[in-house]
Protein backbone atom coordinates (compact mmCIF):
# COMPACT_ATOMS: atom_id res chain seq x y z
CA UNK A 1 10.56 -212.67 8.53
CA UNK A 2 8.32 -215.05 10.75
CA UNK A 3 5.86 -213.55 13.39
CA UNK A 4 7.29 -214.51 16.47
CA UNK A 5 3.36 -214.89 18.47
CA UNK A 6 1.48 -217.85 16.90
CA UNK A 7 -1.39 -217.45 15.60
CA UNK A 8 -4.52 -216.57 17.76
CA UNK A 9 -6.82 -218.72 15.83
CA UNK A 10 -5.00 -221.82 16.70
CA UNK A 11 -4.81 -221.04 20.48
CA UNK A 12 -8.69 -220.17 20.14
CA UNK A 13 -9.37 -223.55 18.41
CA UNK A 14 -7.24 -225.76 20.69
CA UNK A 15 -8.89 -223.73 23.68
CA UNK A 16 -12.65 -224.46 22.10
CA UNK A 17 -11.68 -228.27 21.61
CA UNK A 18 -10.31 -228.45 24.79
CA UNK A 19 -13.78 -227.04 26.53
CA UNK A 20 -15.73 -229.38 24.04
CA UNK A 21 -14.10 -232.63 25.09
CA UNK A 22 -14.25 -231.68 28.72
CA UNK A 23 -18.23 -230.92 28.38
CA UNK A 24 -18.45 -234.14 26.59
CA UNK A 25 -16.54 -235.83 29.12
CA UNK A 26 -18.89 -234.13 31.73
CA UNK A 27 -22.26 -235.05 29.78
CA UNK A 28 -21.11 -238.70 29.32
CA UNK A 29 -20.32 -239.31 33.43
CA UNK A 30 -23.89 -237.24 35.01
CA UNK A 31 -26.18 -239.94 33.49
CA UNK A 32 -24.09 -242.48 35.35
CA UNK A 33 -23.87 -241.34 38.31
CA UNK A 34 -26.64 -243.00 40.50
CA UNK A 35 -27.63 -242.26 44.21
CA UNK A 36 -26.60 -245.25 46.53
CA UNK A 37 -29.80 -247.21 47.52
CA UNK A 38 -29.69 -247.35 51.24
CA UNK A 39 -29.21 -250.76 53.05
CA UNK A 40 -31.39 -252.20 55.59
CA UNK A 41 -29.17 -251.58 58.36
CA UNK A 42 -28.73 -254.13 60.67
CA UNK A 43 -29.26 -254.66 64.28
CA UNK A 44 -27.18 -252.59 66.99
CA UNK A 45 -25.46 -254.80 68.94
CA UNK A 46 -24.34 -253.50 72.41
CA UNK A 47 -20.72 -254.04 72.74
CA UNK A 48 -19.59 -256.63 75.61
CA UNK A 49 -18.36 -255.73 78.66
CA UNK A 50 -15.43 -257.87 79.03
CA UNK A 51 -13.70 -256.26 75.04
CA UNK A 52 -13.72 -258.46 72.62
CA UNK A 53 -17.38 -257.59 70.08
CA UNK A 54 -15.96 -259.76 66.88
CA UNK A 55 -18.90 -261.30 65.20
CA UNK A 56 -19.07 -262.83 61.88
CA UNK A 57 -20.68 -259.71 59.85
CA UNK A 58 -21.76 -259.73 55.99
CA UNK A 59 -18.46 -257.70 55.46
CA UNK A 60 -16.41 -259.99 57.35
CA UNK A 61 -17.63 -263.26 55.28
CA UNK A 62 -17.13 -260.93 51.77
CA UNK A 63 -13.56 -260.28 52.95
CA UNK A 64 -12.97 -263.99 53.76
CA UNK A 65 -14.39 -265.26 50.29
CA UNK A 66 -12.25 -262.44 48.02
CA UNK A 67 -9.27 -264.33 50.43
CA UNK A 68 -9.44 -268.08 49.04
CA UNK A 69 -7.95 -268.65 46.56
């Protein structure tokens, strides 16, 4: 007659290795993780009067280079 619970060991094992991997996985991402060095912002602009405040921005010229093809 088989036992019909499996064996304890084998949960505590697959438990342990689960805990182990995600430590490892933990360990291996910390050292990676780096603080963002902070940008020279750059100069406030007042918005104009009349709408419109589109001006050609670092962003704006990355977006239109990833764009050509």
């Amino acid at each position: 007659m088989q036992n019909s619970q499996p064996n304890s060991s084998r949960r505590s094992f697959f438990a342990g290795a689960a805990t182990v991997g995600a430590a490892a996985a933990a360990v291996v991402a910390i050292p990676h993780v780096a603080t963002p060095v902070a940008a020279e912002p750059e100069a406030v602009r007042q918005p104009p009067e009349k709408g419109g405040g589109y001006h050609l921005s670092a962003h704006v010229k990355h977006y239109y280079k990833t764009t050509q093809l």
